[in-house]
PDB file of N, CA and C in Angstrom:
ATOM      1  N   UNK A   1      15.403  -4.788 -11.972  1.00  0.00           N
ATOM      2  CA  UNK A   1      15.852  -5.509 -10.791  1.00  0.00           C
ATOM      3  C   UNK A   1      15.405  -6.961 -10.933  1.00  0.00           C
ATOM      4  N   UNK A   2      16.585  -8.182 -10.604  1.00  0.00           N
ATOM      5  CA  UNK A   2      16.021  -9.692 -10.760  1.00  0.00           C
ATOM      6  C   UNK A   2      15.533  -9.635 -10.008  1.00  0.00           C
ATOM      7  N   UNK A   3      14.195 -10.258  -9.932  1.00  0.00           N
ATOM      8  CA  UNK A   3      12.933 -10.953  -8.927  1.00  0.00           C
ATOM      9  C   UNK A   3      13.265 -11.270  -7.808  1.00  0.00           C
ATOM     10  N   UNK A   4      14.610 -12.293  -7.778  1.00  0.00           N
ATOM     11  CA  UNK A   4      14.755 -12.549  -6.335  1.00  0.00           C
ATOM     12  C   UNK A   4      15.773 -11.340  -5.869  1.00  0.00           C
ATOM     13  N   UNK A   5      16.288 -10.173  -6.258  1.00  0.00           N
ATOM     14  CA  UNK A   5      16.591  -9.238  -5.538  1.00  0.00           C
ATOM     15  C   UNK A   5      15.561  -8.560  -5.162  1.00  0.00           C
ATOM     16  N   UNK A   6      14.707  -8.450  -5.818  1.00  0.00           N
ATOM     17  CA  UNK A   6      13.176  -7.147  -6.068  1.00  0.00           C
ATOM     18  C   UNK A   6      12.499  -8.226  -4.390  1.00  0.00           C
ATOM     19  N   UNK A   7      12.613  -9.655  -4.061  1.00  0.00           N
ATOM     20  CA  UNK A   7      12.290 -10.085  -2.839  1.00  0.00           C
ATOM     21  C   UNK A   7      13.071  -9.938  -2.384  1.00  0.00           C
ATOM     22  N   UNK A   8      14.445  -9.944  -1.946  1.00  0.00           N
ATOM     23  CA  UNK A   8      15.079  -9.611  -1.281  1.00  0.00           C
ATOM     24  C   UNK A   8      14.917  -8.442  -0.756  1.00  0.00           C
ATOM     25  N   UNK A   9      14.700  -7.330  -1.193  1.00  0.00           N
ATOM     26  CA  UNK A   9      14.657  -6.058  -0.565  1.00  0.00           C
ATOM     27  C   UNK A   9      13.393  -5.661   0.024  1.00  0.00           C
ATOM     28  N   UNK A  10      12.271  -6.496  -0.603  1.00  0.00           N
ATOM     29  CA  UNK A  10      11.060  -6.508   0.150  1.00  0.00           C
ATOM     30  C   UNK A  10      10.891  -7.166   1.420  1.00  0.00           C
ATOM     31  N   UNK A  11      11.250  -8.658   1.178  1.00  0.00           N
ATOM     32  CA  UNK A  11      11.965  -8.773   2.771  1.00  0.00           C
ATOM     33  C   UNK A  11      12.516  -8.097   3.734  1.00  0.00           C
ATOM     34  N   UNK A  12      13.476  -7.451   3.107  1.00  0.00           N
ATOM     35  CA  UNK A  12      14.546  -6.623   4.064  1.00  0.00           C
ATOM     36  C   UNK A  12      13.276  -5.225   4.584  1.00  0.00           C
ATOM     37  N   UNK A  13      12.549  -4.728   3.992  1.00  0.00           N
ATOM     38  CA  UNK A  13      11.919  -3.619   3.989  1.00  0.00           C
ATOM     39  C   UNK A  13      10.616  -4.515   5.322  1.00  0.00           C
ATOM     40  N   UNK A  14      10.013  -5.276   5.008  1.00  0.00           N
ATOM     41  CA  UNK A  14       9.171  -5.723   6.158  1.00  0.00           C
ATOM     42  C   UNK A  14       9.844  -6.269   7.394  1.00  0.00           C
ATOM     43  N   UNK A  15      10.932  -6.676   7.140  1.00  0.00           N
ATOM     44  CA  UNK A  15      11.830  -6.821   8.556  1.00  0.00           C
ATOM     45  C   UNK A  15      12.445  -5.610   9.219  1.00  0.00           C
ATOM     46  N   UNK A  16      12.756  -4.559   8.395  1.00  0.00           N
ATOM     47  CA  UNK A  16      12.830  -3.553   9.456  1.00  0.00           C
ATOM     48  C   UNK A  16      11.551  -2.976   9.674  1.00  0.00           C
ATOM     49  N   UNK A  17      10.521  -2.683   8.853  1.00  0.00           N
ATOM     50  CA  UNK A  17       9.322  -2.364   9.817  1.00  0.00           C
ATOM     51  C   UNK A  17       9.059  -3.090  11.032  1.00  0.00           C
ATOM     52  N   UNK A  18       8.963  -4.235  10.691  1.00  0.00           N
ATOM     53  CA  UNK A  18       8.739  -5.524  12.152  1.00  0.00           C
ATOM     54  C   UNK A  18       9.520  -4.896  13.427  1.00  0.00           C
ATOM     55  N   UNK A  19      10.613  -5.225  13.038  1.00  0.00           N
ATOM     56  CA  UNK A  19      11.429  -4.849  14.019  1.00  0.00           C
ATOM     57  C   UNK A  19      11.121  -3.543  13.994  1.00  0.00           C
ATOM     58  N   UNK A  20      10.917  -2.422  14.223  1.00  0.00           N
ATOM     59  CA  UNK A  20      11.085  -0.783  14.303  1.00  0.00           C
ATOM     60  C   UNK A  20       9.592  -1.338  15.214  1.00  0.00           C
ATOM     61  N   UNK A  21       8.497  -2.118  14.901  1.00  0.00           N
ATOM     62  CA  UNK A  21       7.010  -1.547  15.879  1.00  0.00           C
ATOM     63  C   UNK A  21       7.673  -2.318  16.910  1.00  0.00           C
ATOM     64  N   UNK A  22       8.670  -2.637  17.471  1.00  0.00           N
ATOM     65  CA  UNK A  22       9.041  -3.446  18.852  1.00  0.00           C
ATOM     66  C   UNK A  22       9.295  -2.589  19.610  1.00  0.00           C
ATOM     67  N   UNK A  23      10.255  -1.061  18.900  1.00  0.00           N
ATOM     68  CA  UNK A  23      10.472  -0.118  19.728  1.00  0.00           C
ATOM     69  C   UNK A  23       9.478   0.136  20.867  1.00  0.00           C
ATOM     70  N   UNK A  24       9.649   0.105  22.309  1.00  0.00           N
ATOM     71  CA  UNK A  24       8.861   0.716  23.172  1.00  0.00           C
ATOM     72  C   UNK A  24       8.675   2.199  23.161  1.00  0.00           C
ATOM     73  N   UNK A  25       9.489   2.752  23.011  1.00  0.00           N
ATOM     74  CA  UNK A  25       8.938   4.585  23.234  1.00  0.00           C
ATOM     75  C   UNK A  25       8.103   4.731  21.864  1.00  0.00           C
ATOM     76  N   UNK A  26       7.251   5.814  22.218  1.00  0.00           N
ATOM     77  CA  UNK A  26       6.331   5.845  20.780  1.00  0.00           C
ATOM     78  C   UNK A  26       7.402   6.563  19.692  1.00  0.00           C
ATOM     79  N   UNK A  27       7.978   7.677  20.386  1.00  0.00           N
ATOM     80  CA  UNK A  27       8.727   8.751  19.195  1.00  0.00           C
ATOM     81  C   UNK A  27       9.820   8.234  18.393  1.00  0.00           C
ATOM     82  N   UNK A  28      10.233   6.896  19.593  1.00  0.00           N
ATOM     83  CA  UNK A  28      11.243   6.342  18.497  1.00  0.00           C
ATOM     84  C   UNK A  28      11.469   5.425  17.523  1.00  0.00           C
ATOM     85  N   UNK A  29       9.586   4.773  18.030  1.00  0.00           N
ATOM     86  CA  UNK A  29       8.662   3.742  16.839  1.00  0.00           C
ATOM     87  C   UNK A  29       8.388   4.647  15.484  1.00  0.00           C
ATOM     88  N   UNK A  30       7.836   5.856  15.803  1.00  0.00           N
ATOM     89  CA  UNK A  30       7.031   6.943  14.943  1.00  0.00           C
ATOM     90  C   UNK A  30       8.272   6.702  13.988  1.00  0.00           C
ATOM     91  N   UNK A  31       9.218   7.382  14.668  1.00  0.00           N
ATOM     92  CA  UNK A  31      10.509   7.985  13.794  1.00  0.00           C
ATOM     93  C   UNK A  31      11.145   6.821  12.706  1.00  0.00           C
ATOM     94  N   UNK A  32      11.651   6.052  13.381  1.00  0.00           N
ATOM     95  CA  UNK A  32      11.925   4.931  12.798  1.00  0.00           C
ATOM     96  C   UNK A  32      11.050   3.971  11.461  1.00  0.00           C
ATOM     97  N   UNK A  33       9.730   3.784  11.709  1.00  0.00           N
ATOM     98  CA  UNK A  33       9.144   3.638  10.665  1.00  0.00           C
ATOM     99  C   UNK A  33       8.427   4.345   9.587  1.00  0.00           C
ATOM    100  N   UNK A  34       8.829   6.095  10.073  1.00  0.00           N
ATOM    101  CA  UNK A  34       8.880   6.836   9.280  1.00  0.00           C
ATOM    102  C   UNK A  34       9.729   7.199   8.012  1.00  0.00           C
ATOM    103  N   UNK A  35      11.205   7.054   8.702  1.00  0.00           N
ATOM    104  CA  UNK A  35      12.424   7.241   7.737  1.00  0.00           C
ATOM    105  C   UNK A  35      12.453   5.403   7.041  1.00  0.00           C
ATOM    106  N   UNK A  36      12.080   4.886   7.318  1.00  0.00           N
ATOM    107  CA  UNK A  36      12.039   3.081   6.528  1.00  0.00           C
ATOM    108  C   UNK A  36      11.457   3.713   5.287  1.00  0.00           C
ATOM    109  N   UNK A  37      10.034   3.871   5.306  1.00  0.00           N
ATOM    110  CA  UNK A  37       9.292   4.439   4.241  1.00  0.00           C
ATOM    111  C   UNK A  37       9.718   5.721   3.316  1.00  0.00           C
ATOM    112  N   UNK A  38      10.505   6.353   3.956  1.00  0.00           N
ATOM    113  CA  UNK A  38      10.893   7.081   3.199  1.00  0.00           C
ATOM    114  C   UNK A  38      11.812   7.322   2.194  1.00  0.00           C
ATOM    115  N   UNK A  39      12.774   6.201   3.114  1.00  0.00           N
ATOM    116  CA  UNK A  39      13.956   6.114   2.542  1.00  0.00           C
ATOM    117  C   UNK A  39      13.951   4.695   1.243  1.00  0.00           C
ATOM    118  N   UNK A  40      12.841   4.154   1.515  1.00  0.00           N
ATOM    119  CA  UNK A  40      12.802   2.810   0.638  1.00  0.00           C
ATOM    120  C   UNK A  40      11.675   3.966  -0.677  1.00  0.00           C
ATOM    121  N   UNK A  41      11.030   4.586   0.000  1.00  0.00           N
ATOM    122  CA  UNK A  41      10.388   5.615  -1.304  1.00  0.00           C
ATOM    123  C   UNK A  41      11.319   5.869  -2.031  1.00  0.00           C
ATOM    124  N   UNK A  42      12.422   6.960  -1.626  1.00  0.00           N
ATOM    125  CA  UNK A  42      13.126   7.693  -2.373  1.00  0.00           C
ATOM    126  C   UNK A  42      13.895   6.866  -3.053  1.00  0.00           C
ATOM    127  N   UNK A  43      13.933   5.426  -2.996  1.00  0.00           N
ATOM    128  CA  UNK A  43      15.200   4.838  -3.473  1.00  0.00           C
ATOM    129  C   UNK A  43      14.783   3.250  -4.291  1.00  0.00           C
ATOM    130  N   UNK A  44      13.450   3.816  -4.765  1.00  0.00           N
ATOM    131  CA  UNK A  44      12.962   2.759  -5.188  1.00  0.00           C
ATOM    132  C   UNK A  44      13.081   2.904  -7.214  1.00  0.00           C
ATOM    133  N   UNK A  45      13.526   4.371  -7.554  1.00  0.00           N
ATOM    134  CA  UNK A  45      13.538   4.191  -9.071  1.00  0.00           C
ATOM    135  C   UNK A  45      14.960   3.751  -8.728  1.00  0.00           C
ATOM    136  N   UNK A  46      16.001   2.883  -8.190  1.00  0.00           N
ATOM    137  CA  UNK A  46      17.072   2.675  -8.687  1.00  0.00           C
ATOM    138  C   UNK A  46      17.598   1.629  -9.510  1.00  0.00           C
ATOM    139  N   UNK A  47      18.344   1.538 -10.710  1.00  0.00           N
ATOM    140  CA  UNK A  47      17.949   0.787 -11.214  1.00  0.00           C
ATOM    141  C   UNK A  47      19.661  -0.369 -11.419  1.00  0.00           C
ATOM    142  N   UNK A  48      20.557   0.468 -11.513  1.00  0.00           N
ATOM    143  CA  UNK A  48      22.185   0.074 -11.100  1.00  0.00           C
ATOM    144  C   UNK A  48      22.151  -0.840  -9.875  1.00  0.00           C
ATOM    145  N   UNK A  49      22.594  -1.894 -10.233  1.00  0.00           N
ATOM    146  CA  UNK A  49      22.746  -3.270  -9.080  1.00  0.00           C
ATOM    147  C   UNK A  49      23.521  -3.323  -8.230  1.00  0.00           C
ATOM    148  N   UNK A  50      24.879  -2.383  -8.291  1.00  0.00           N
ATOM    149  CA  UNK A  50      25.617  -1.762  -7.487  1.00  0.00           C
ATOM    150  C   UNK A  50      25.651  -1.263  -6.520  1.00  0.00           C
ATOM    151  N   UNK A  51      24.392   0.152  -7.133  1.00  0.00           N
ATOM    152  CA  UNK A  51      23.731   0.446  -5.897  1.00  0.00           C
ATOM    153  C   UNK A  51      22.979  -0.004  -5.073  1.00  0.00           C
ATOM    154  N   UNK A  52      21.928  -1.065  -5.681  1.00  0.00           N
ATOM    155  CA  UNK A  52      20.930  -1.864  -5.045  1.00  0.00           C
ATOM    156  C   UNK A  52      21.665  -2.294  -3.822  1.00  0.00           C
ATOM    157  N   UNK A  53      22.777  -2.858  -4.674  1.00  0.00           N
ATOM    158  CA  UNK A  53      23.774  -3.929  -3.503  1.00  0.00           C
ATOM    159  C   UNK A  53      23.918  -3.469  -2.070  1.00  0.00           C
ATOM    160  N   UNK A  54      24.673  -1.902  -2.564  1.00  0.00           N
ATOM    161  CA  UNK A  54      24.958  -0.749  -1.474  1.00  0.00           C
ATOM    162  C   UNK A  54      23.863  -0.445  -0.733  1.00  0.00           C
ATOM    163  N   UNK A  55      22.962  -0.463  -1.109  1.00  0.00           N
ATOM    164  CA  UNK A  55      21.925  -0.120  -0.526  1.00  0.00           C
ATOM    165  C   UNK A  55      20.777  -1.043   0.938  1.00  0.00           C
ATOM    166  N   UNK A  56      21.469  -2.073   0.161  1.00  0.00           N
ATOM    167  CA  UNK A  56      20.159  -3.479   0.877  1.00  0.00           C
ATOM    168  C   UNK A  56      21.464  -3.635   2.352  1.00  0.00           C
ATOM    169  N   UNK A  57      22.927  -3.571   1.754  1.00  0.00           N
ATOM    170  CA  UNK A  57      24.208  -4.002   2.882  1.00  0.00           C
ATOM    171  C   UNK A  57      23.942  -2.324   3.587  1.00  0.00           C
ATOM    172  N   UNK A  58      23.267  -1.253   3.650  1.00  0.00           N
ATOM    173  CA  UNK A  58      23.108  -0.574   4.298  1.00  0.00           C
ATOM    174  C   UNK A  58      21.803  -1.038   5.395  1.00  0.00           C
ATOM    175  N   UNK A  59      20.998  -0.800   4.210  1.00  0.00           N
ATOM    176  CA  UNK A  59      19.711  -1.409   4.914  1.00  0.00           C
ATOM    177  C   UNK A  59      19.822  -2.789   6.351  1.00  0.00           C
ATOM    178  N   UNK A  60      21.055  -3.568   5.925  1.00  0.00           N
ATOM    179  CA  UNK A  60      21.379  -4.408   6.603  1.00  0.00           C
ATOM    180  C   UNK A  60      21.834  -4.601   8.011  1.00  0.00           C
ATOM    181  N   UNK A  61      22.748  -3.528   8.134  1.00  0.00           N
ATOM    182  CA  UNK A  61      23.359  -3.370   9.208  1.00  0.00           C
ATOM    183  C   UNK A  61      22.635  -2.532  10.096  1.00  0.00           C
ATOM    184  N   UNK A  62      21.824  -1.475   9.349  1.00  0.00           N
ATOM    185  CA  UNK A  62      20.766  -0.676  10.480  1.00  0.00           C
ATOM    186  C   UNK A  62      19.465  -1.464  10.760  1.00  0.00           C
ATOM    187  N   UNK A  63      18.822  -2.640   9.961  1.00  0.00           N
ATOM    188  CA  UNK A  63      18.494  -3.632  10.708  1.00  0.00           C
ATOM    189  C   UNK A  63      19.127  -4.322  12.424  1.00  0.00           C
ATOM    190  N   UNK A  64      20.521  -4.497  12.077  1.00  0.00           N
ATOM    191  CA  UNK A  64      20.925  -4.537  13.235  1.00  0.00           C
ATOM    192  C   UNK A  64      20.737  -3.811  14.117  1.00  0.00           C
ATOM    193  N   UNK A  65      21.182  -2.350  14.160  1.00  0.00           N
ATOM    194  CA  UNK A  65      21.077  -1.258  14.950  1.00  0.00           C
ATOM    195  C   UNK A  65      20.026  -1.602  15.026  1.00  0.00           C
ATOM    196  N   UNK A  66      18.841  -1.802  14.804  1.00  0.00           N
ATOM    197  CA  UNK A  66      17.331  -1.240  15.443  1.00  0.00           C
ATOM    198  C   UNK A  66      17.737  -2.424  16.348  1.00  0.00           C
ATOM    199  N   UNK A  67      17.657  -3.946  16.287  1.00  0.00           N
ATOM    200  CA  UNK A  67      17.636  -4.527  16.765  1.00  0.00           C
ATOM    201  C   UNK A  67      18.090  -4.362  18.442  1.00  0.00           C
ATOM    202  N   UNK A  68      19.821  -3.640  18.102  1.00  0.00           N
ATOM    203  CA  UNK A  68      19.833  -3.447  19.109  1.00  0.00           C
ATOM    204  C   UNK A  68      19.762  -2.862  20.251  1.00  0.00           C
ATOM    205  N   UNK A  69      18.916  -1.686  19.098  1.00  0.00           N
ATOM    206  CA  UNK A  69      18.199  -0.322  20.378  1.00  0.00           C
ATOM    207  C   UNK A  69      17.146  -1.192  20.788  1.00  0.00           C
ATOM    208  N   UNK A  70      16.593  -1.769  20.013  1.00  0.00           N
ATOM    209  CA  UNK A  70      14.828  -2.728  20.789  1.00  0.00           C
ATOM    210  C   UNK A  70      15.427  -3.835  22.161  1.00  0.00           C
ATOM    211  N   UNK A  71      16.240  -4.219  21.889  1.00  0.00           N
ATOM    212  CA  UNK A  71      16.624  -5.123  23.230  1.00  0.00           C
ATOM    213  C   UNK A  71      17.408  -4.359  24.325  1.00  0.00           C
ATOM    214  N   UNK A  72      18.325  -3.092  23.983  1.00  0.00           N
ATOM    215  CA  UNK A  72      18.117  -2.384  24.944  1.00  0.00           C
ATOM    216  C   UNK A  72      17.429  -1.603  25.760  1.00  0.00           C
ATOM    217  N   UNK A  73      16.219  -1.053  24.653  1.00  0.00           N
ATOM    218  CA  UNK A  73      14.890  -0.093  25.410  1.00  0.00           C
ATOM    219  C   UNK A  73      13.877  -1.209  26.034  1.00  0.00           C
ATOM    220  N   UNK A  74      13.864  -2.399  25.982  1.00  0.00           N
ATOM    221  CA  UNK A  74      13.339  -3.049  26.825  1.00  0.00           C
ATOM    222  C   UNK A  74      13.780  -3.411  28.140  1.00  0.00           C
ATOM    223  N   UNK A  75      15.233  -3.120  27.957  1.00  0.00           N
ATOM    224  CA  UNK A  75      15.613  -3.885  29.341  1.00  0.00           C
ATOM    225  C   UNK A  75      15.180  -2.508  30.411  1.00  0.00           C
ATOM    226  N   UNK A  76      14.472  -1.051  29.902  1.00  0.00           N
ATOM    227  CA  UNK A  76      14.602  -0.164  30.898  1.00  0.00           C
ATOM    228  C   UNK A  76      13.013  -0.001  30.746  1.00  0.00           C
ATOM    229  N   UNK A  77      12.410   0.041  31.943  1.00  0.00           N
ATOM    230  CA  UNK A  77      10.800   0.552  31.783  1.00  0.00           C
ATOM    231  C   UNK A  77      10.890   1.527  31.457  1.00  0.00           C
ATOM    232  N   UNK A  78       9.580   2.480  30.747  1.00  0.00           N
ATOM    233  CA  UNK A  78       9.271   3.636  30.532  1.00  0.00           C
ATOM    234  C   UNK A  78       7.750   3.845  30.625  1.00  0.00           C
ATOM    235  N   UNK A  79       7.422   5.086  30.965  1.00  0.00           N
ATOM    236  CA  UNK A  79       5.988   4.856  31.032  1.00  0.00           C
ATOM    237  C   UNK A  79       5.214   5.134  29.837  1.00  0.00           C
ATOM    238  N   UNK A  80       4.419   5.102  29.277  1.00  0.00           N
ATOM    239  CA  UNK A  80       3.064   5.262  28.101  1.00  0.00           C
ATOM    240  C   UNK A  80       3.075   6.819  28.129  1.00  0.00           C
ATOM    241  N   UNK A  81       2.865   7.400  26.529  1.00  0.00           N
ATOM    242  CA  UNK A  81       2.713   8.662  26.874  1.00  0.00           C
ATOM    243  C   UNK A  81       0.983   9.263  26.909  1.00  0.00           C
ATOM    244  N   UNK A  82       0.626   9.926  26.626  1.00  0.00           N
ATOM    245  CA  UNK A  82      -0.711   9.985  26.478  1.00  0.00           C
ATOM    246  C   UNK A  82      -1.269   9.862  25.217  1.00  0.00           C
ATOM    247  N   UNK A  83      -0.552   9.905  24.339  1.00  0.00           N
ATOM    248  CA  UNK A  83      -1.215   9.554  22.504  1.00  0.00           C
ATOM    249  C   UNK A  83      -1.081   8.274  22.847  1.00  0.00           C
ATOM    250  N   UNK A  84      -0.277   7.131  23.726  1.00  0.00           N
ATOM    251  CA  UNK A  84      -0.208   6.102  23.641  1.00  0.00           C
ATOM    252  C   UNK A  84      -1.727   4.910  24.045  1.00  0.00           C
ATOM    253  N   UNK A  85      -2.491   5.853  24.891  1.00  0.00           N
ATOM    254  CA  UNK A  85      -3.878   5.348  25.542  1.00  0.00           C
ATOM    255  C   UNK A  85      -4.302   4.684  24.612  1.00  0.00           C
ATOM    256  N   UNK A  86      -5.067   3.557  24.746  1.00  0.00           N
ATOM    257  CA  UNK A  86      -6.302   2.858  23.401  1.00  0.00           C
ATOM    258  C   UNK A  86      -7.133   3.560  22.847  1.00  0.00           C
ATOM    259  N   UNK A  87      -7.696   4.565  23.780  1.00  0.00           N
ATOM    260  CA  UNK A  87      -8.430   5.780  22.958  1.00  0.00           C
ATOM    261  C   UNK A  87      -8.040   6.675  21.996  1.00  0.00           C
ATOM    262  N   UNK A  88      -6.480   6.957  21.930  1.00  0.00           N
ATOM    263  CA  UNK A  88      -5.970   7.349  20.911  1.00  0.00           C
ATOM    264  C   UNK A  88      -5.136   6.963  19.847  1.00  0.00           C
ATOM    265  N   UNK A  89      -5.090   5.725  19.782  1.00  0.00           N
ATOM    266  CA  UNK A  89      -4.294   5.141  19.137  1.00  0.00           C
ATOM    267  C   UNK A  89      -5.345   4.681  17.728  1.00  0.00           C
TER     268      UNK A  89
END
């Protein structure tokens, strides 16, 4: 992978984490920066630029999507669950 793709996708990979801890509900923070990691795990021996391509213009657009579940789950309160307390976190 060229260097500035190998940053490119590292970028892309810390911007959807960023964005995913904005989520307000915990399960859908958990979830979300669960499948990031997983899915950038499983897809990290790739070595075809094709796919890379396919991959980062995926990565891309569900960047969006998070985005725009995070500005919608803000516009609605919700309350804290109890794993959410400072004591358990």
């Amino acid at each position: 992978m060229a260097a500035s793709s190998r940053a490119q996708v590292l970028r892309l990979y810390r911007a959807l984490l960023r964005e995913s801890q904005r989520f307000s509900g915990y399960n859908y923070r958990t979830y979300a920066i669960r499948r990031i990691r997983d899915a950038f795990r499983e897809n990290k021996n790739i070595k075809d630029s094709e796919e890379i391509e396919e991959l980062v213009n995926k990565a891309k657009a569900n960047l969006e999507i998070i985005h725009r579940q995070v500005t919608i789950g803000q516009l609605y309160s919700t309350e804290k669950l109890v794993i959410e307390s400072p004591g358990n976190t």
